[in-house]
PDB file of N, CA and C in Angstrom:
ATOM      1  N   UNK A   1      53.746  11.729   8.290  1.00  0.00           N
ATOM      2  CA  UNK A   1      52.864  12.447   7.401  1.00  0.00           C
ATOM      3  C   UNK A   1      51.394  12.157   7.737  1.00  0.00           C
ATOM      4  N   UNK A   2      51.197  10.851   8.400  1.00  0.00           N
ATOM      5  CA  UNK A   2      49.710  10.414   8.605  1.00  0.00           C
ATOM      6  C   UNK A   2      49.172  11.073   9.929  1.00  0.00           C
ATOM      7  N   UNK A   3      50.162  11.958  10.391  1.00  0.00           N
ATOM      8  CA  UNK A   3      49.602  12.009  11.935  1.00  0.00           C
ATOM      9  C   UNK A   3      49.484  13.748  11.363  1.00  0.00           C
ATOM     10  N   UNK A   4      50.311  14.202  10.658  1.00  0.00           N
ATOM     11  CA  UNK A   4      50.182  15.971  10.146  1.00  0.00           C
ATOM     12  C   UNK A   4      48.594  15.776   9.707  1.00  0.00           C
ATOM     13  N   UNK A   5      48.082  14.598   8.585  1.00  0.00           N
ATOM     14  CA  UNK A   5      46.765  14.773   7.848  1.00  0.00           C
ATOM     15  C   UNK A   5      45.783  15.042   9.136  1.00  0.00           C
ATOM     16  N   UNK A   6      46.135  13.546  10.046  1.00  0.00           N
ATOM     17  CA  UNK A   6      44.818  13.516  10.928  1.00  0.00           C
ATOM     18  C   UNK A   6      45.028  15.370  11.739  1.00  0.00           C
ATOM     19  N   UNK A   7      45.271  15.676  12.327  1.00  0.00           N
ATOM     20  CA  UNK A   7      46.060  16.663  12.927  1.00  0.00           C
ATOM     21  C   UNK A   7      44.786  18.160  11.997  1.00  0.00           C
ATOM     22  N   UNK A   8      45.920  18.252  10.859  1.00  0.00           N
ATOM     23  CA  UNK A   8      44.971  19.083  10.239  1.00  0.00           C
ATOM     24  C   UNK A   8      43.457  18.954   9.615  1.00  0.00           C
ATOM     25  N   UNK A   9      43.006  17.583   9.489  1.00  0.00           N
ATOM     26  CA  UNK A   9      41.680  16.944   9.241  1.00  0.00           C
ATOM     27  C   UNK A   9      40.646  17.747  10.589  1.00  0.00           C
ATOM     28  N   UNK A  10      41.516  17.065  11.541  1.00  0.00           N
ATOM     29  CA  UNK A  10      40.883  17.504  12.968  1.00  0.00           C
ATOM     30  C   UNK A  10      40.426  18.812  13.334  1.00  0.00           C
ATOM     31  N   UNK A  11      41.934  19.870  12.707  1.00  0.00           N
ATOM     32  CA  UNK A  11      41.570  20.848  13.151  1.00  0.00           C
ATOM     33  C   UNK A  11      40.078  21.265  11.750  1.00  0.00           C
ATOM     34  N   UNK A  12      40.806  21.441  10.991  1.00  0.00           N
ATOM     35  CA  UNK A  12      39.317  21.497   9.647  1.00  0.00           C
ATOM     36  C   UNK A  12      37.801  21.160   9.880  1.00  0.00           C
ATOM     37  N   UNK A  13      38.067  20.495  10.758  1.00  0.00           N
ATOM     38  CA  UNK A  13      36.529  19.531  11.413  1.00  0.00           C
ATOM     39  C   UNK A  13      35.597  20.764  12.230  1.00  0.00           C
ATOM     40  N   UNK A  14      36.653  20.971  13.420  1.00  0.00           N
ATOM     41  CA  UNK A  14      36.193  21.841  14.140  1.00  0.00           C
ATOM     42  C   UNK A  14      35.809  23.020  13.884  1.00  0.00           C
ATOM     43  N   UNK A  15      36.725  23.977  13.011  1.00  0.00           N
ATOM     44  CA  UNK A  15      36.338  24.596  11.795  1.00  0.00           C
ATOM     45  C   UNK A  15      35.053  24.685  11.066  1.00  0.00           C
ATOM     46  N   UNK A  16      35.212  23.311  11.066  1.00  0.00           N
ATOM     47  CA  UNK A  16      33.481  22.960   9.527  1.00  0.00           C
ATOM     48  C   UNK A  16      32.238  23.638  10.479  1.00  0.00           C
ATOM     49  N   UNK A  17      32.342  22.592  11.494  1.00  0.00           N
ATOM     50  CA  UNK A  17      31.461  22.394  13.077  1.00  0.00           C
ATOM     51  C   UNK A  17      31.226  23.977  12.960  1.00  0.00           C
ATOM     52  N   UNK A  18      32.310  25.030  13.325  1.00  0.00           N
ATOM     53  CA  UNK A  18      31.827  25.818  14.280  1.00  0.00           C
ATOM     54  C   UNK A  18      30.936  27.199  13.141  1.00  0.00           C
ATOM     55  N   UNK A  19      31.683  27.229  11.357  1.00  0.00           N
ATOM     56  CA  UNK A  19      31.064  27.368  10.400  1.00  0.00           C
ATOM     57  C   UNK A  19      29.857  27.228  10.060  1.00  0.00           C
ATOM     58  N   UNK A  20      29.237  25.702  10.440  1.00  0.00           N
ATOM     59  CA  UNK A  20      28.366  25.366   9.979  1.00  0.00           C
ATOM     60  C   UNK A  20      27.062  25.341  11.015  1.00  0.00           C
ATOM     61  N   UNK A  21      27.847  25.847  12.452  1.00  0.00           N
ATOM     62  CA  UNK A  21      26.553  25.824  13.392  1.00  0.00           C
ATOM     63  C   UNK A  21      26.291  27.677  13.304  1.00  0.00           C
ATOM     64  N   UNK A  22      27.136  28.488  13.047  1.00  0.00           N
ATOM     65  CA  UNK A  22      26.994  30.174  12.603  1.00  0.00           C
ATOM     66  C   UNK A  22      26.259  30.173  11.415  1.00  0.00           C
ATOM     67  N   UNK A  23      25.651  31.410  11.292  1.00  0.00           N
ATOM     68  CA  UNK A  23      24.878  31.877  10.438  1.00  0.00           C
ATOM     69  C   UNK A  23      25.737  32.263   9.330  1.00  0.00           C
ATOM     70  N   UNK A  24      26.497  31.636   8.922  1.00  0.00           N
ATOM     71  CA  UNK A  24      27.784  31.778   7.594  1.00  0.00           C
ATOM     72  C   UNK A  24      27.410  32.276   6.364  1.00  0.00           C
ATOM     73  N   UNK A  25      26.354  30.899   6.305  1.00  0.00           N
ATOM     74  CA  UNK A  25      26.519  30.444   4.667  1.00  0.00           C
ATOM     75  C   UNK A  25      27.415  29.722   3.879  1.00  0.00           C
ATOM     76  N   UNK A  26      27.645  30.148   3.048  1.00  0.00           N
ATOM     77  CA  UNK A  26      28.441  29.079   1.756  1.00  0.00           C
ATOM     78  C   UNK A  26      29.901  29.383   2.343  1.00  0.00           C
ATOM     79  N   UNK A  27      30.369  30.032   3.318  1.00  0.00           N
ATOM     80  CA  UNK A  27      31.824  30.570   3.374  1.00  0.00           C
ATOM     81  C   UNK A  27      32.382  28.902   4.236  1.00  0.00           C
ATOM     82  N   UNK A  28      31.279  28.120   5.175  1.00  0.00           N
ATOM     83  CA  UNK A  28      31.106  26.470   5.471  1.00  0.00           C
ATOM     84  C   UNK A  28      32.255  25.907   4.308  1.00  0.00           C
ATOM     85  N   UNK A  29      31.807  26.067   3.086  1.00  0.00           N
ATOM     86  CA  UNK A  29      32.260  24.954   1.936  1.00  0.00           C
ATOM     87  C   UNK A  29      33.939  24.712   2.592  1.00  0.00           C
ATOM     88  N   UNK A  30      34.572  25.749   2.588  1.00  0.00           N
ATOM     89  CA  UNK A  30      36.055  25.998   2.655  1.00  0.00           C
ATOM     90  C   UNK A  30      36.421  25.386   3.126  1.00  0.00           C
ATOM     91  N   UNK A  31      36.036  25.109   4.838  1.00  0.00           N
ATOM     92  CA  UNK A  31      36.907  24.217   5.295  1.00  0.00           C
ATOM     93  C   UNK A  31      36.397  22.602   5.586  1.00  0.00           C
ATOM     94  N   UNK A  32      35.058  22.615   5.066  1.00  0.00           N
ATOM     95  CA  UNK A  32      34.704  21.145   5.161  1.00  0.00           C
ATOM     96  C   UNK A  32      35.583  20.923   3.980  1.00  0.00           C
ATOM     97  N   UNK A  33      35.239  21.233   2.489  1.00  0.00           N
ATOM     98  CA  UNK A  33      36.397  20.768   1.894  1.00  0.00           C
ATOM     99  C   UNK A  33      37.875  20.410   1.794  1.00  0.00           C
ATOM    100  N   UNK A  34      38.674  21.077   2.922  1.00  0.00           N
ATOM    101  CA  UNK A  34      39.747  20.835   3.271  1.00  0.00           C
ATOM    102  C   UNK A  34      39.718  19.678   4.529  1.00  0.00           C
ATOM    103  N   UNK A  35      38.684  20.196   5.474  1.00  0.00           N
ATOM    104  CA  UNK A  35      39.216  18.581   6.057  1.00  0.00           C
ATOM    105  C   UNK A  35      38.207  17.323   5.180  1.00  0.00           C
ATOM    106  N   UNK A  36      38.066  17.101   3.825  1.00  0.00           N
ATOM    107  CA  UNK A  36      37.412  16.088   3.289  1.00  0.00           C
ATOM    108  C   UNK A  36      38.617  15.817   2.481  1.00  0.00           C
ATOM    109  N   UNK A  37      39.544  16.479   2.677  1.00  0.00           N
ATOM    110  CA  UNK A  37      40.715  16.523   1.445  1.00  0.00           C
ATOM    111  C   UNK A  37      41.494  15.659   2.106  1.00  0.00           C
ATOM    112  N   UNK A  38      42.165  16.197   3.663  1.00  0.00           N
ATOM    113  CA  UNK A  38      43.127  15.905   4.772  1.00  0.00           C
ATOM    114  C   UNK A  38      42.881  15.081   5.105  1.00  0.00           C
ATOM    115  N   UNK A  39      41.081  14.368   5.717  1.00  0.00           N
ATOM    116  CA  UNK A  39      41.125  13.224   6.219  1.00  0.00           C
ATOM    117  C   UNK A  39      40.735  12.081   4.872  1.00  0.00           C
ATOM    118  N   UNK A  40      41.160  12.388   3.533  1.00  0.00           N
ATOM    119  CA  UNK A  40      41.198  11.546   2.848  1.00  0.00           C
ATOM    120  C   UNK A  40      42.738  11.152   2.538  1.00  0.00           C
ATOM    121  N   UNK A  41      43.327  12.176   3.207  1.00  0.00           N
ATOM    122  CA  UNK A  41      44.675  11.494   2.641  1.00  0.00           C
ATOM    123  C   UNK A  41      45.388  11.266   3.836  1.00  0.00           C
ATOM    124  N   UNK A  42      44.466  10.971   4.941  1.00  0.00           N
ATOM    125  CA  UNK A  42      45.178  10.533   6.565  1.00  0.00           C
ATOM    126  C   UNK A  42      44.802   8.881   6.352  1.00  0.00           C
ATOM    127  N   UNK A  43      43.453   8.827   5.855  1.00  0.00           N
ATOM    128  CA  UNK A  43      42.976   7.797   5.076  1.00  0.00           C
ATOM    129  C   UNK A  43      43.322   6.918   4.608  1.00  0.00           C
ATOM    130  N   UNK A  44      44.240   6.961   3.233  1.00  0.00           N
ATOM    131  CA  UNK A  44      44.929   6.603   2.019  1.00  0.00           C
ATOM    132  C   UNK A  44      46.131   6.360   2.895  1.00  0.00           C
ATOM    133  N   UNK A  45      46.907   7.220   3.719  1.00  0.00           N
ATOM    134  CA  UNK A  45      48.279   7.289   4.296  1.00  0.00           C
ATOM    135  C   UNK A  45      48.374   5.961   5.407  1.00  0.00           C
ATOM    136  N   UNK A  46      47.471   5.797   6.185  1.00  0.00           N
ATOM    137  CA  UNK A  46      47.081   4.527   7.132  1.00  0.00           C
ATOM    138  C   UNK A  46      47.366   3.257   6.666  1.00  0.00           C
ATOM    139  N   UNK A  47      47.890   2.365   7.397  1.00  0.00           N
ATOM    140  CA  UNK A  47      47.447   1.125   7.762  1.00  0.00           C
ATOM    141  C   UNK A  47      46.024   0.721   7.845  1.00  0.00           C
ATOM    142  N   UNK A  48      45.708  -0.627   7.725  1.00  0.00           N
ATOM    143  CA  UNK A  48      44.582  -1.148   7.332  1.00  0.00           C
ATOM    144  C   UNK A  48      43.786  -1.296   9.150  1.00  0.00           C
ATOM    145  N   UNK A  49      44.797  -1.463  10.296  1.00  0.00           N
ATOM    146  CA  UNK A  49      44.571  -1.161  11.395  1.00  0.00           C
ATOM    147  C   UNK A  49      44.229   0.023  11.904  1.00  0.00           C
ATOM    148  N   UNK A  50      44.749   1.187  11.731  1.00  0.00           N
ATOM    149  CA  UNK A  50      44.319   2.556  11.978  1.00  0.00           C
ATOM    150  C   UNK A  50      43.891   3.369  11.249  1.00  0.00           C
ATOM    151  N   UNK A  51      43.086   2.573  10.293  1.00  0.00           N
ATOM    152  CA  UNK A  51      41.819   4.020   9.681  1.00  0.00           C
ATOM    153  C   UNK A  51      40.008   4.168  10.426  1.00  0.00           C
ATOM    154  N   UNK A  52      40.703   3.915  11.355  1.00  0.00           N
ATOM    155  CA  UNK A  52      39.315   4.322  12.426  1.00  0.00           C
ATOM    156  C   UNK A  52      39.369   5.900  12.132  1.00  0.00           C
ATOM    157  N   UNK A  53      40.254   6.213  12.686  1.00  0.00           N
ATOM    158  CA  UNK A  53      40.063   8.081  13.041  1.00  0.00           C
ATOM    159  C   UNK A  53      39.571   8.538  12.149  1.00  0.00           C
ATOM    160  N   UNK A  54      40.639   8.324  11.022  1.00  0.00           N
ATOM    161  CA  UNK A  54      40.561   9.160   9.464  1.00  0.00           C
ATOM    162  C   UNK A  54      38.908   8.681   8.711  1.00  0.00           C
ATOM    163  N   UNK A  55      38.183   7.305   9.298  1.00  0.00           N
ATOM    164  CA  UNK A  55      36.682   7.048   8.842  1.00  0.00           C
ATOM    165  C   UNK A  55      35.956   8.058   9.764  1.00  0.00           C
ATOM    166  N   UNK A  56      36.117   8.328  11.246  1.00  0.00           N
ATOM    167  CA  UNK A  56      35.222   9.134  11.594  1.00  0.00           C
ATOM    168  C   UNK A  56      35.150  11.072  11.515  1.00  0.00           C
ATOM    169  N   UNK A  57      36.802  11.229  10.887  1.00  0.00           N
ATOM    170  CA  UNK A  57      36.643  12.435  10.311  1.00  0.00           C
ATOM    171  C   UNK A  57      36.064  12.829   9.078  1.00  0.00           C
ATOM    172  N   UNK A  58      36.335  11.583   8.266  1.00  0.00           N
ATOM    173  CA  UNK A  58      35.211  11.877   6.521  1.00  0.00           C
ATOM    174  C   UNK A  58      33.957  11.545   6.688  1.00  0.00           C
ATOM    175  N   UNK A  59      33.500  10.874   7.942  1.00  0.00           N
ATOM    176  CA  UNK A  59      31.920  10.808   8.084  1.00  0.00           C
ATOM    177  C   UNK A  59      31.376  12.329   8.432  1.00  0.00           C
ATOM    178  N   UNK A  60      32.384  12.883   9.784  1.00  0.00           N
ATOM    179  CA  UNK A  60      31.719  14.327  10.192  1.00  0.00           C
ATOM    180  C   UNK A  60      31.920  15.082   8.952  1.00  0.00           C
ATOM    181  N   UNK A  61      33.037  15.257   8.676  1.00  0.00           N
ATOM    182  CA  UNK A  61      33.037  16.056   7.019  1.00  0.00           C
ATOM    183  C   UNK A  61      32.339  16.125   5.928  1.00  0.00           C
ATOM    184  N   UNK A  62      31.747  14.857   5.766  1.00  0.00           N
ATOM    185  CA  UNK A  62      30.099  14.347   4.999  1.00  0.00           C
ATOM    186  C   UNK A  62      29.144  15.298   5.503  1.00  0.00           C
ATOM    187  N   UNK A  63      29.142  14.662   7.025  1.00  0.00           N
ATOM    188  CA  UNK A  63      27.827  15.194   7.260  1.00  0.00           C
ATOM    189  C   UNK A  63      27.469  16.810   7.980  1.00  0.00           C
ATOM    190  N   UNK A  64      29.080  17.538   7.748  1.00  0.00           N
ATOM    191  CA  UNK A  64      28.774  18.900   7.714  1.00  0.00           C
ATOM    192  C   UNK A  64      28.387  19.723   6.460  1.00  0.00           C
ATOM    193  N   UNK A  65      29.379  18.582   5.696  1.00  0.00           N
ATOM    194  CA  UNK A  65      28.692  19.293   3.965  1.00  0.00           C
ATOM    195  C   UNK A  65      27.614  19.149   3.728  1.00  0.00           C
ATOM    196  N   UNK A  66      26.402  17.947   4.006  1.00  0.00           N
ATOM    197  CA  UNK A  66      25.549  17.691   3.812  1.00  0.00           C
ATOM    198  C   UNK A  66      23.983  19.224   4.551  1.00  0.00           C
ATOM    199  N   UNK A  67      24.499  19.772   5.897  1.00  0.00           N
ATOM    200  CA  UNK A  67      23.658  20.018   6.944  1.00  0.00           C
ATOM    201  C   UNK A  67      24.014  21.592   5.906  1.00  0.00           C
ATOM    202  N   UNK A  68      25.441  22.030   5.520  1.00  0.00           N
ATOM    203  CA  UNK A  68      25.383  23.382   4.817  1.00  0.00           C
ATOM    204  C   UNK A  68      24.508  22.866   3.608  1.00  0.00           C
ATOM    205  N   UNK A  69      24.755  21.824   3.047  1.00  0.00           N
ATOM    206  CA  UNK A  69      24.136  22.073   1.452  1.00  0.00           C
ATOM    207  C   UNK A  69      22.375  22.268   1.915  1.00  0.00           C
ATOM    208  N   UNK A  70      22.196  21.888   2.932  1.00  0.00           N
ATOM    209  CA  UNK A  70      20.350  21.974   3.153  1.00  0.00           C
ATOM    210  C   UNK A  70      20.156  22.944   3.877  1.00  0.00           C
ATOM    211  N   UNK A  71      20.978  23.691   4.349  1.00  0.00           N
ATOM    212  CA  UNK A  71      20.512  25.285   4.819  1.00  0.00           C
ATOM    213  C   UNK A  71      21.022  26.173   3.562  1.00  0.00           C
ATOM    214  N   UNK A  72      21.814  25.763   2.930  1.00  0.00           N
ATOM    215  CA  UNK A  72      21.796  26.657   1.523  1.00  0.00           C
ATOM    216  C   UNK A  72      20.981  26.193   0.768  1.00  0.00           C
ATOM    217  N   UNK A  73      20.088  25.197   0.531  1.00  0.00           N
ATOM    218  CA  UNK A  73      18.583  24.847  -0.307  1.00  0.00           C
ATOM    219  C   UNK A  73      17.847  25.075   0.224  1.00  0.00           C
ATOM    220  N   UNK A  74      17.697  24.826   1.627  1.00  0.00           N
ATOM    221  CA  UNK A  74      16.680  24.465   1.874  1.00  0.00           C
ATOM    222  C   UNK A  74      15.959  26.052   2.435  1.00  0.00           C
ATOM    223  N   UNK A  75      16.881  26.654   3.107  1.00  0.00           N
ATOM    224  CA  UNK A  75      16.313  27.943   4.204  1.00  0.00           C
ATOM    225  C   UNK A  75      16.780  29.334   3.479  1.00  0.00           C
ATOM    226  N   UNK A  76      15.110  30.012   3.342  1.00  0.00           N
ATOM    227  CA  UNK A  76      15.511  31.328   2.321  1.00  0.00           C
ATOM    228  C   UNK A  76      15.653  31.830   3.274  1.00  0.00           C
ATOM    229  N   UNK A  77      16.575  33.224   3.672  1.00  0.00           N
ATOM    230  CA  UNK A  77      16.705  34.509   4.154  1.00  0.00           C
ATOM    231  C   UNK A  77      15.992  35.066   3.961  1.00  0.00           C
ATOM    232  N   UNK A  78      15.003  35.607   4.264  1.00  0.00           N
ATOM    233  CA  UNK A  78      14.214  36.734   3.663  1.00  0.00           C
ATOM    234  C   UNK A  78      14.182  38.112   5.176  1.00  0.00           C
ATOM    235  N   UNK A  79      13.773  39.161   4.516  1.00  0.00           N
ATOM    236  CA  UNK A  79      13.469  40.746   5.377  1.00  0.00           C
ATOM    237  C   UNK A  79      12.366  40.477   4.927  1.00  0.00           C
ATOM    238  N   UNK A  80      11.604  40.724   6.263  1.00  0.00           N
ATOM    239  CA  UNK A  80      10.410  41.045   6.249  1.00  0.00           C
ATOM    240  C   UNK A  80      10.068  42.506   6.758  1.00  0.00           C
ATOM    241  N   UNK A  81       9.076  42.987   6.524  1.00  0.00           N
ATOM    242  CA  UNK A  81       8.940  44.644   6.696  1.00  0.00           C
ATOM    243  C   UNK A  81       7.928  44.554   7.629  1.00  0.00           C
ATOM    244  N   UNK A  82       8.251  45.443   8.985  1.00  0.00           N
ATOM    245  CA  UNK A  82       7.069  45.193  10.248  1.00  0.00           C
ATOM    246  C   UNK A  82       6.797  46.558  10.066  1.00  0.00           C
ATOM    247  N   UNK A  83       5.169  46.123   9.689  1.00  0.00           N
ATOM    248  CA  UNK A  83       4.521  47.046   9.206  1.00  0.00           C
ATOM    249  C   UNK A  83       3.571  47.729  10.670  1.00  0.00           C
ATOM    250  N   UNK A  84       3.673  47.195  11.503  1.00  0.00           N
ATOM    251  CA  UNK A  84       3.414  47.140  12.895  1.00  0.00           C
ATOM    252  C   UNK A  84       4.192  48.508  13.208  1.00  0.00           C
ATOM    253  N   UNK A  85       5.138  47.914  13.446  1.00  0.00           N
ATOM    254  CA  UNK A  85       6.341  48.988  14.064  1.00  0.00           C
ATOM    255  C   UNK A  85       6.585  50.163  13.200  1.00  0.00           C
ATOM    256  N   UNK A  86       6.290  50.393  11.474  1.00  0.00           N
ATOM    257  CA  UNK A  86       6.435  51.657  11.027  1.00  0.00           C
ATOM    258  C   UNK A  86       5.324  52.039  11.538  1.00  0.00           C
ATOM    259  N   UNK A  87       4.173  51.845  11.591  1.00  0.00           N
ATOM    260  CA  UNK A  87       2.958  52.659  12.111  1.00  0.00           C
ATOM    261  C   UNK A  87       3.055  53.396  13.095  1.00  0.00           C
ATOM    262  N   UNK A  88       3.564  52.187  14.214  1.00  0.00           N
ATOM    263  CA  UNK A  88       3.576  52.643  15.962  1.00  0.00           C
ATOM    264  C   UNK A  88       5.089  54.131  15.446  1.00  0.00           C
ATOM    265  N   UNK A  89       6.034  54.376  14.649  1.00  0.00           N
ATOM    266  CA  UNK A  89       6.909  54.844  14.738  1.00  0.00           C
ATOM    267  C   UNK A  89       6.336  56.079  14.167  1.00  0.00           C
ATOM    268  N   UNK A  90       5.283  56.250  13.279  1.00  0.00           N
ATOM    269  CA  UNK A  90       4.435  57.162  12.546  1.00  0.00           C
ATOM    270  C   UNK A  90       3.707  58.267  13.482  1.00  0.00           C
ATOM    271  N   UNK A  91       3.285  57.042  14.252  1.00  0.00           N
ATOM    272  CA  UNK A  91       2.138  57.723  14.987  1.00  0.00           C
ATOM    273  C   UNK A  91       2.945  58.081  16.569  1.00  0.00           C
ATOM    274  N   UNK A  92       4.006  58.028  16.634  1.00  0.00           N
ATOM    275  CA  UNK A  92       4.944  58.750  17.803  1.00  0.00           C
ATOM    276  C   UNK A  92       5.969  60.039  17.210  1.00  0.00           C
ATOM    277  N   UNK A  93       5.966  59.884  16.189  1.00  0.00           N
ATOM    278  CA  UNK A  93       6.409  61.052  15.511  1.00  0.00           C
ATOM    279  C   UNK A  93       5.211  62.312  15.420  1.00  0.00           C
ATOM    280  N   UNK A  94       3.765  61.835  15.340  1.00  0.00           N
ATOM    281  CA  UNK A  94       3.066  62.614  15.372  1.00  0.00           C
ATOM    282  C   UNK A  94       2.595  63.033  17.164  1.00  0.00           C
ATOM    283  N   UNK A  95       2.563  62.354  17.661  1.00  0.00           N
ATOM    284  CA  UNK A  95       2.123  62.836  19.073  1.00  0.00           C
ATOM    285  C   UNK A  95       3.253  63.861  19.539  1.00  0.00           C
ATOM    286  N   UNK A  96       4.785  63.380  18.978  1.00  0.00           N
ATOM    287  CA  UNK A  96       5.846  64.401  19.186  1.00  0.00           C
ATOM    288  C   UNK A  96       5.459  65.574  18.784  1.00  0.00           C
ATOM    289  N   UNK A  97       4.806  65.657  18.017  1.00  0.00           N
ATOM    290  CA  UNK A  97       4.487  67.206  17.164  1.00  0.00           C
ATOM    291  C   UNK A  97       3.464  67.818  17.632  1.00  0.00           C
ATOM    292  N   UNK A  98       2.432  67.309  18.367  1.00  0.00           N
ATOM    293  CA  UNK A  98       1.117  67.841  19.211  1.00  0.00           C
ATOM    294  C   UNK A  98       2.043  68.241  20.101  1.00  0.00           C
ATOM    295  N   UNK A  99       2.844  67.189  20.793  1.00  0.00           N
ATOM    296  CA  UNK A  99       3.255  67.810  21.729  1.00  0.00           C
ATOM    297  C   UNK A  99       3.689  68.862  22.012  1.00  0.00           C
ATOM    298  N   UNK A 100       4.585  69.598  21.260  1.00  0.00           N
ATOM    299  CA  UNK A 100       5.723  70.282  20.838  1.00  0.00           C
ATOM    300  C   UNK A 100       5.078  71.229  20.358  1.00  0.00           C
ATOM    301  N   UNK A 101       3.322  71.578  19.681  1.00  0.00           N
ATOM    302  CA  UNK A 101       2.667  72.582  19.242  1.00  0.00           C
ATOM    303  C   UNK A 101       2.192  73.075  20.526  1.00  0.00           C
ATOM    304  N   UNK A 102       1.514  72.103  21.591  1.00  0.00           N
ATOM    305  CA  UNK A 102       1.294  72.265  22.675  1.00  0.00           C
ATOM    306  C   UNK A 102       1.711  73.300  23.841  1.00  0.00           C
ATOM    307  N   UNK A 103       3.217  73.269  23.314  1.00  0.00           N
ATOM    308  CA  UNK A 103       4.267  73.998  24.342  1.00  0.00           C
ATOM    309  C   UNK A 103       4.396  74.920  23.935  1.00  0.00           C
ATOM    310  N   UNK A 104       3.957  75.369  22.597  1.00  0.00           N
ATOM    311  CA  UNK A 104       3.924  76.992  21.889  1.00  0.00           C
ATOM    312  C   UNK A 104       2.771  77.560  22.340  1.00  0.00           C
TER     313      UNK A 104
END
């Protein structure tokens, strides 16, 4: 049973990792929470000799929850409106139309 936790902890990890380095968002929580679940009970399931693994999967699992919770505080999304580019798009719509009077 201790080798299924680490196993699925592991895979959950990679998961968190590849979640949490994409432009996700909160959809991250899911599987860091599951491998914080798995490698707590690979954890609990261990010998006092082999909870190396299962400590360095609840550290990465920490510290993927930690890196989503500060891009979900910390970093707004925002649209910005390039007011640049409607102009330049304004003023090519109009040269289209000289043009095009031109040819009449």
């Amino acid at each position: 049973m201790r080798k299924l936790f680490i196993y699925l902890a592991t895979f959950f990890v990679v998961i968190s990792i590849l979640f949490t380095i994409l432009p996700l968002g909160t959809i991250a929580f899911l599987p860091i929470l599951l491998a914080l679940v798995f490698s707590f009970l690979a954890f609990e399931k261990s010998a006092a000799s082999l909870k190396k693994i299962p400590k360095i999967l609840l550290v990465i699992s920490a510290l993927t929850l930690l890196v989503v919770v500060g891009k979900v505080v910390f970093v707004k999304d925002e649209v910005v409106v390039d007011k640049q580019f409607d102009q330049e798009k304004v003023d090519s719509k109009q040269e289209a139309v000289e043009e095009l009077e031109g040819l009449e």
